[in-house]
Protein backbone atom coordinates (compact mmCIF):
# COMPACT_ATOMS: atom_id res chain seq x y z
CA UNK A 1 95.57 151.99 157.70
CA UNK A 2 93.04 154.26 159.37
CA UNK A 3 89.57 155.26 158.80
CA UNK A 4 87.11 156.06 156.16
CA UNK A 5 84.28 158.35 156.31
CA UNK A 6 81.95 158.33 153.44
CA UNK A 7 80.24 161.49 152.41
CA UNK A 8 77.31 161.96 150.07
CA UNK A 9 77.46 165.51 147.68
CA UNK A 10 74.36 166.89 146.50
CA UNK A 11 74.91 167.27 142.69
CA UNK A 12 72.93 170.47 142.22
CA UNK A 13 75.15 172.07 144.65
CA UNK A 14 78.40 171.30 143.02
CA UNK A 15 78.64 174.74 141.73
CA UNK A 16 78.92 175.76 145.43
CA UNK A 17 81.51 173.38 146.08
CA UNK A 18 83.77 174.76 142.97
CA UNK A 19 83.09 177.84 144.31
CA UNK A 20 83.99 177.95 147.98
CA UNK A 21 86.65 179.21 149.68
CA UNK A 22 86.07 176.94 152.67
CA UNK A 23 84.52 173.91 151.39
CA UNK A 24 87.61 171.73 152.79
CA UNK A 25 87.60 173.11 156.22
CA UNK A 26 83.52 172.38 156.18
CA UNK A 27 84.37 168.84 155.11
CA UNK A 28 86.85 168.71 157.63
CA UNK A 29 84.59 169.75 160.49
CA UNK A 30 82.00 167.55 159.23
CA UNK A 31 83.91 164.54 159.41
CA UNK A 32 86.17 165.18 162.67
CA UNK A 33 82.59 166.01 164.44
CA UNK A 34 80.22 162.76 163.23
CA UNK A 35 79.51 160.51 165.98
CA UNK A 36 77.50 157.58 165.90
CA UNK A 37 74.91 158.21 168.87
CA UNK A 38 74.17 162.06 166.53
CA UNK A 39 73.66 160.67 163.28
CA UNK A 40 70.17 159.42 163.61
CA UNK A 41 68.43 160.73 160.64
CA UNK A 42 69.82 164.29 160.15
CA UNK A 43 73.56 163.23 159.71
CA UNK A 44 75.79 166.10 160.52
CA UNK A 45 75.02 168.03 157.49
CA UNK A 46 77.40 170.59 156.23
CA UNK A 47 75.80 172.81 152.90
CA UNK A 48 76.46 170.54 150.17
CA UNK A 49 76.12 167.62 151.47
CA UNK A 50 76.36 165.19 154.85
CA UNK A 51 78.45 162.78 156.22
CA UNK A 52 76.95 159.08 156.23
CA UNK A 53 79.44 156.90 157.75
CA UNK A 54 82.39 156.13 159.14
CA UNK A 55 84.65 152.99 159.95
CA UNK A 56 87.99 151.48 160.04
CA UNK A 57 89.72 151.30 156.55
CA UNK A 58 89.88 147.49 156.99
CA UNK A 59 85.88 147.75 157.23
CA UNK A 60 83.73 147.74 154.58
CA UNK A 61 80.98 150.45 154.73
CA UNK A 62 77.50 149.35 153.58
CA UNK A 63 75.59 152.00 152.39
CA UNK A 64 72.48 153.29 150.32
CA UNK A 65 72.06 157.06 149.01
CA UNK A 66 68.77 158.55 148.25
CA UNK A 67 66.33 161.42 148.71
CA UNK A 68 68.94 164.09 149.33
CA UNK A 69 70.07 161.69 152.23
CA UNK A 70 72.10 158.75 152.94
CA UNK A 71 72.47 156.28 155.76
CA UNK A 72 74.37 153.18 156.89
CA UNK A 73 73.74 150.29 156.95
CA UNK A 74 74.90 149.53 160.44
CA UNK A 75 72.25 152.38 161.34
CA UNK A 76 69.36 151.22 163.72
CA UNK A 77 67.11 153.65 162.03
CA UNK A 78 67.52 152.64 158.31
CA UNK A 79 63.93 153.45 156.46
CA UNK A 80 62.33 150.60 155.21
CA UNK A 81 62.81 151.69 151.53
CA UNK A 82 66.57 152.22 152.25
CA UNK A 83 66.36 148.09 152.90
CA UNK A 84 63.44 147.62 150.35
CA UNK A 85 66.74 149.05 147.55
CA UNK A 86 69.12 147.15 149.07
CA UNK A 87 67.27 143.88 148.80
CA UNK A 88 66.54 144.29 145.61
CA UNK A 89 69.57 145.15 144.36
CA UNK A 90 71.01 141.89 145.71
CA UNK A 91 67.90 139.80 144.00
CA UNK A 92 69.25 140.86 140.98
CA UNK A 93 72.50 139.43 141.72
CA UNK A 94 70.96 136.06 142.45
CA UNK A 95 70.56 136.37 146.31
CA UNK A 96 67.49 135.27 148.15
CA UNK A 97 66.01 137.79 150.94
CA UNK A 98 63.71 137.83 152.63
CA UNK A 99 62.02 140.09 155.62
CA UNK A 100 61.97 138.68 158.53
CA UNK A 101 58.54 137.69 160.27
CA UNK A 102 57.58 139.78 162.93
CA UNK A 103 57.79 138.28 166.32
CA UNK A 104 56.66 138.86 170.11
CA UNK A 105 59.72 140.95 171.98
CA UNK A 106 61.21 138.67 173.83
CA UNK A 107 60.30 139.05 177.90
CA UNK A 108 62.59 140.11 180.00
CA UNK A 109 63.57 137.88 183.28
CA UNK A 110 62.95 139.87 186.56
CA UNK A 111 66.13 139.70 189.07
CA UNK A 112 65.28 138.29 191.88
């Protein structure tokens, strides 16, 4: 197995995609270039669309798609009503979540 990148396509620009002569290579370069640390909240866009994740085939992706956008799960800058979505669909398959309570950062010990 290897890996799986998951791309989100912009619906009103499917016309562009039938149309292209390079849409593949774009896809291509879109996917061989993401990187983790360059995601943050552009993604590595390419016309039609932009790469969201990517992981080992053996992982499964958690993801949410929405305002022209999409991000992972795994992402340390998911917006709030990415989560707010997520947690709600899993409420409505009988889960219980809750947000966490905000709490103090914990202090960090000085070295001696």
């Amino acid at each position: 197995m290897g890996f799986n990148t998951v791309f989100m396509i912009l619906n009103d620009r499917l016309h562009d995609v039938r149309d292209s002569r390079d849409f593949g290579t774009r896809v291509y370069n879109a996917a061989v270039s993401f990187t983790w640390g360059e995601a943050r909240r552009d993604f590595l866009r390419f016309r039609e669309g932009c790469v969201i994740s990517q992981a080992h085939a053996d992982t499964w992706q958690p993801v949410v798609v929405g305002q022209n956008a999409g991000h992972s799960l795994w992402a340390d800058d998911v917006p709030e009503a990415a989560l707010d979505a997520v947690a709600s669909a899993l409420r409505d398959k009988g889960y219980r979540v809750t947000k966490p309570k905000k709490t103090a950062p914990a202090k960090r010990e000085e070295a001696p």
